[in-house]
C-alpha atoms as a PDB file:
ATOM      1  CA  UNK A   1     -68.145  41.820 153.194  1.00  0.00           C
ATOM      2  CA  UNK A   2     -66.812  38.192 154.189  1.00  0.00           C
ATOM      3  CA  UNK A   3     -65.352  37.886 157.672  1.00  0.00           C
ATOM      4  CA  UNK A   4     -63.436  34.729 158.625  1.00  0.00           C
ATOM      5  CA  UNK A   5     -65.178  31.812 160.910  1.00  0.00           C
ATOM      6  CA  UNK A   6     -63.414  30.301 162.840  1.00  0.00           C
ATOM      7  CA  UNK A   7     -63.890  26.751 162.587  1.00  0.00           C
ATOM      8  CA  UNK A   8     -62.828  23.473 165.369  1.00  0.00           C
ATOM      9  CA  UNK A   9     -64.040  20.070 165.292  1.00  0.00           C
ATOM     10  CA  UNK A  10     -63.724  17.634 168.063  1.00  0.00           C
ATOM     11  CA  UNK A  11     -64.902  14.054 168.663  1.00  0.00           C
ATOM     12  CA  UNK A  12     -68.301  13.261 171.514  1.00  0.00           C
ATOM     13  CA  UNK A  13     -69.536  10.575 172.803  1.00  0.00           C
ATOM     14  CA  UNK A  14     -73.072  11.067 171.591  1.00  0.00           C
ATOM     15  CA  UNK A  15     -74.411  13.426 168.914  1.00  0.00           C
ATOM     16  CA  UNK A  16     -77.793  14.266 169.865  1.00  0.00           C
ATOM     17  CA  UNK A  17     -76.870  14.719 173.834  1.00  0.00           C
ATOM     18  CA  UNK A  18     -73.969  17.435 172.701  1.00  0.00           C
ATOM     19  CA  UNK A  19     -76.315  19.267 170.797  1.00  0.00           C
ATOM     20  CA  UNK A  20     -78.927  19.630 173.295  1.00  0.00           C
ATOM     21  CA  UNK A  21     -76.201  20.761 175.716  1.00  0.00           C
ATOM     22  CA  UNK A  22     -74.620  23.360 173.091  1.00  0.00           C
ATOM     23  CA  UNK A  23     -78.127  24.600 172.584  1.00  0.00           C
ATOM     24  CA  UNK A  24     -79.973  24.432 175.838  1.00  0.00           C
ATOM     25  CA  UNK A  25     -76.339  26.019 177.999  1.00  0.00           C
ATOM     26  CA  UNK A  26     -74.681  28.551 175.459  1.00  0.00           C
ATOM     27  CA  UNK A  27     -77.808  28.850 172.866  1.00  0.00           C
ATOM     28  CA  UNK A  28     -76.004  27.557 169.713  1.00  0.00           C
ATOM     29  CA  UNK A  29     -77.232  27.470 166.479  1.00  0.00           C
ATOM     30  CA  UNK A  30     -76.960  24.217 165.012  1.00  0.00           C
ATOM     31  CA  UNK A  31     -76.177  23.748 161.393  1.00  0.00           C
ATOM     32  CA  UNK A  32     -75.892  20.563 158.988  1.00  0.00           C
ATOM     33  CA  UNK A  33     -76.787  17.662 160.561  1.00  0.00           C
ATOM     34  CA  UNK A  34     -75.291  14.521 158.879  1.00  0.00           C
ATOM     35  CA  UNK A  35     -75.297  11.236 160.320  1.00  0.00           C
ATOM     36  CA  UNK A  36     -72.270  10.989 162.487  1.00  0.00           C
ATOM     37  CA  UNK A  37     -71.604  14.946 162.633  1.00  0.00           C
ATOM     38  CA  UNK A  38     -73.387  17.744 162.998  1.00  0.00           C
ATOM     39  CA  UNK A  39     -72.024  21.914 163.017  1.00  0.00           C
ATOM     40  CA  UNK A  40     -73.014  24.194 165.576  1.00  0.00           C
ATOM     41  CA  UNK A  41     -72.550  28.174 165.395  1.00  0.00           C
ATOM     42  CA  UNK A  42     -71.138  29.411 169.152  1.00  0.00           C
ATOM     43  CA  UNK A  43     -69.532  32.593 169.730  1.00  0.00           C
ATOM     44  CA  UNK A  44     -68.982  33.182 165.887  1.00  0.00           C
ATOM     45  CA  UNK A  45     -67.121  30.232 165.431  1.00  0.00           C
ATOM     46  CA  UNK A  46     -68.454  27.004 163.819  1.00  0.00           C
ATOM     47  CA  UNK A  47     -68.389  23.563 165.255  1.00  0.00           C
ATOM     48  CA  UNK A  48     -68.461  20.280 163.789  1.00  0.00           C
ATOM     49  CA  UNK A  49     -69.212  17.542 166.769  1.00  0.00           C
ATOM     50  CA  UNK A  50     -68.279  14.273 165.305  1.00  0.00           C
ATOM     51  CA  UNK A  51     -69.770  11.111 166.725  1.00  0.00           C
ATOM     52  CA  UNK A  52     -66.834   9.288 167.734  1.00  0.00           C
ATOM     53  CA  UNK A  53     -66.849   8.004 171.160  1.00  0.00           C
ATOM     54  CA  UNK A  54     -63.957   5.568 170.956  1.00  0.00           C
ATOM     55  CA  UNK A  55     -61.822   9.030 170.264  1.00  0.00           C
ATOM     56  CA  UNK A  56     -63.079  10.890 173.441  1.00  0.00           C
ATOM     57  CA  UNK A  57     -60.712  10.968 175.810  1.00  0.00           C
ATOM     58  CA  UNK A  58     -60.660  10.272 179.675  1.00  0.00           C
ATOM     59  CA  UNK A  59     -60.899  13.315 181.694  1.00  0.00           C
ATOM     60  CA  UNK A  60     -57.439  12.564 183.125  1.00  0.00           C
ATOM     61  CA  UNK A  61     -56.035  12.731 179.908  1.00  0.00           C
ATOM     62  CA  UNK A  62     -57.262  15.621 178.969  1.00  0.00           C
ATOM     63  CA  UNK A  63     -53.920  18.212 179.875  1.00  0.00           C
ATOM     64  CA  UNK A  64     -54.905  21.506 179.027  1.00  0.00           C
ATOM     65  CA  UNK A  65     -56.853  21.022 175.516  1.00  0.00           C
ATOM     66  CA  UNK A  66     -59.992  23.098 175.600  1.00  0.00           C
ATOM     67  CA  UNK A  67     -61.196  25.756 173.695  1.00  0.00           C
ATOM     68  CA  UNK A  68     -63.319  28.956 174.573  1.00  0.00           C
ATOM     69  CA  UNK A  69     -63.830  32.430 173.819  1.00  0.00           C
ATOM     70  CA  UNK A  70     -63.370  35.500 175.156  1.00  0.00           C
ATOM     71  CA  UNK A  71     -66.608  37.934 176.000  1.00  0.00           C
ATOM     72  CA  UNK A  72     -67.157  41.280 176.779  1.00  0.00           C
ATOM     73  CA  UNK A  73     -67.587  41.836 180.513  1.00  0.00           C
ATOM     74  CA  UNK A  74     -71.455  42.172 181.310  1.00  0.00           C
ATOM     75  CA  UNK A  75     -72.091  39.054 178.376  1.00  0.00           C
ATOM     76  CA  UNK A  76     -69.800  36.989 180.837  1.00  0.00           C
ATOM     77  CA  UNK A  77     -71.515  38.128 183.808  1.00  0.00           C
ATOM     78  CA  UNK A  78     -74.963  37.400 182.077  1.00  0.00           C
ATOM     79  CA  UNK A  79     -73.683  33.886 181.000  1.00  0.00           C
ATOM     80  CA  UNK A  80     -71.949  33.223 184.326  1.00  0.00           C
ATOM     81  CA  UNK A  81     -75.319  33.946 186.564  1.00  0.00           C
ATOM     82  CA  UNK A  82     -77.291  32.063 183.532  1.00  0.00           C
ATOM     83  CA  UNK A  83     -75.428  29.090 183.895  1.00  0.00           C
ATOM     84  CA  UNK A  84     -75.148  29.353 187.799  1.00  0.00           C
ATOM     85  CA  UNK A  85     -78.957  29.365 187.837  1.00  0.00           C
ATOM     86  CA  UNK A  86     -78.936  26.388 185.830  1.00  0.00           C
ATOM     87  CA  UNK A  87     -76.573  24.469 188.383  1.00  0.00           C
ATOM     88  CA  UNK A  88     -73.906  23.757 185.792  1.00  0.00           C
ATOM     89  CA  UNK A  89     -71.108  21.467 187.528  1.00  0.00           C
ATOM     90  CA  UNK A  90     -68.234  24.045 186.748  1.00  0.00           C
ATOM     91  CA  UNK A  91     -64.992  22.777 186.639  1.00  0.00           C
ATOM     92  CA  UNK A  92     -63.546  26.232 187.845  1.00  0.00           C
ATOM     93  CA  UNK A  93     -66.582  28.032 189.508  1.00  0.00           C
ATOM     94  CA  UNK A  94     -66.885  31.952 187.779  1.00  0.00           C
ATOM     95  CA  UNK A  95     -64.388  34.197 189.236  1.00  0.00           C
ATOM     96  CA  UNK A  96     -62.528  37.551 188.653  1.00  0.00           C
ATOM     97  CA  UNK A  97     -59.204  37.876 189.260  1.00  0.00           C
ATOM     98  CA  UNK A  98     -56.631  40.600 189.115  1.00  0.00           C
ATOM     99  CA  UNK A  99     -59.219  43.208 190.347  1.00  0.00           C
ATOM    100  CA  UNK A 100     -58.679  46.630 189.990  1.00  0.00           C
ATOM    101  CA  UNK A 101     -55.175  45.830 187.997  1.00  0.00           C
ATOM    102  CA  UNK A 102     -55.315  46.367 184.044  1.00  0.00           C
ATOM    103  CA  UNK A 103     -54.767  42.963 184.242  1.00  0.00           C
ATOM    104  CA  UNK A 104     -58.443  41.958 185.755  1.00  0.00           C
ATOM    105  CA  UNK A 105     -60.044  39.124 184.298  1.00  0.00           C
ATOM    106  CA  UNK A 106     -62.753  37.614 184.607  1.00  0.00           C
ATOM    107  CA  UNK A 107     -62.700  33.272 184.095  1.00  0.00           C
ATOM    108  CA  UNK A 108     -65.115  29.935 184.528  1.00  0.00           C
ATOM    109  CA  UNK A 109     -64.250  26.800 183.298  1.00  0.00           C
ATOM    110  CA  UNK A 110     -66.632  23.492 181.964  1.00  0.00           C
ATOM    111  CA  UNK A 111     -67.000  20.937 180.135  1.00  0.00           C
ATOM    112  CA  UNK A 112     -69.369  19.363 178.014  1.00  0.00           C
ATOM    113  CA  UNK A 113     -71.185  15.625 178.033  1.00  0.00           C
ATOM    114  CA  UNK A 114     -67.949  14.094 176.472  1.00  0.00           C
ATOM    115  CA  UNK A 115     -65.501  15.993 178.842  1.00  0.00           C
ATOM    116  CA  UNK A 116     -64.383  18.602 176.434  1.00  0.00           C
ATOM    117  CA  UNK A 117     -63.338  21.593 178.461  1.00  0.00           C
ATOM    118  CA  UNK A 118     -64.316  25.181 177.780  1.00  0.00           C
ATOM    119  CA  UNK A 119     -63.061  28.434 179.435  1.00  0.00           C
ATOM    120  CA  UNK A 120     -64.603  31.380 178.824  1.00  0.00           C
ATOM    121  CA  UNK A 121     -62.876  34.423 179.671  1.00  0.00           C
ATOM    122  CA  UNK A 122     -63.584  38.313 179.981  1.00  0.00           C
ATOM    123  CA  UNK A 123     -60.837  41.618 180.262  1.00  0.00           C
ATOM    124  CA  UNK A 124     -61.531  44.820 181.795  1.00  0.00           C
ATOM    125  CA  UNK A 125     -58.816  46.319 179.454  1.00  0.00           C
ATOM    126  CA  UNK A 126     -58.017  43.489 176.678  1.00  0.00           C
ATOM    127  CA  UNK A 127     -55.082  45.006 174.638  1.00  0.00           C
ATOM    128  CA  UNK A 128     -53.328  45.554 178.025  1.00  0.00           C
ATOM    129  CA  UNK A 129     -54.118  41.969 180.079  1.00  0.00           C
ATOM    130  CA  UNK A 130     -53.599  40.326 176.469  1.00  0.00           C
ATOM    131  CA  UNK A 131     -50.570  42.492 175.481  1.00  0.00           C
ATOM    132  CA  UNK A 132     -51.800  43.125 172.052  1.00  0.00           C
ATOM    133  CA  UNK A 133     -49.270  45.426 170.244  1.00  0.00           C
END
């Protein structure tokens, strides 16, 4: 049976240096490689980086665009001490917040080489902090 990917594209600076970061940090897949894009597989989703550095932005200008996913609670704890040990500049350093509240969540924020954030998030009781009817 088919289920749904998800798919986002977003411009970087340079192709081969977003790769190796998508692979060597989160362990992406990568998929077709073209000459000025290339799709990676993260988290279920697929991801086309395009080569387009006059379209990156400043960090400043940023706001709050980012994109991330949501993981169950010992995969985020994994990743967070992974990425710790790796002495990833985080732009919000793992946390949890909300403890012992239905609302707990758990939260670390970074970006990649061409400043595009991600936040990747974990719920101790999802359909409740999320308010899914």
């Amino acid at each position: 049976m088919f289920r749904p990917i998800f798919h986002l594209a977003f411009p970087v600076r340079e192709l081969e240096e977003s790769k190796n970061f998508y692979v060597t940090t989160f362990g992406a897949k990568v998929g077709r490689i073209r000459d000025k894009w290339l799709d990676i597989f993260l988290f279920e989703a697929q991801i086309t980086l395009h080569e387009r550095p006059s379209e990156v932005l400043p960090i400043e200008e940023h706001g709050v665009r980012h994109f991330g996913a949501v993981l169950a609670w010992s995969d985020w704890e994994t990743l967070a001490n992974r990425l710790d040990e790796m002495r990833i500049q985080f732009k919000v350093r793992p946390n949890v917040s909300g403890v012992d509240t239905d609302a707990e969540q758990a939260k670390m924020l970074l970006s990649d080489p061409s400043g595009n954030a991600i936040e990747l998030k974990a719920y101790r009781n999802l359909s409740v902090a999320l308010e899914i009817k």
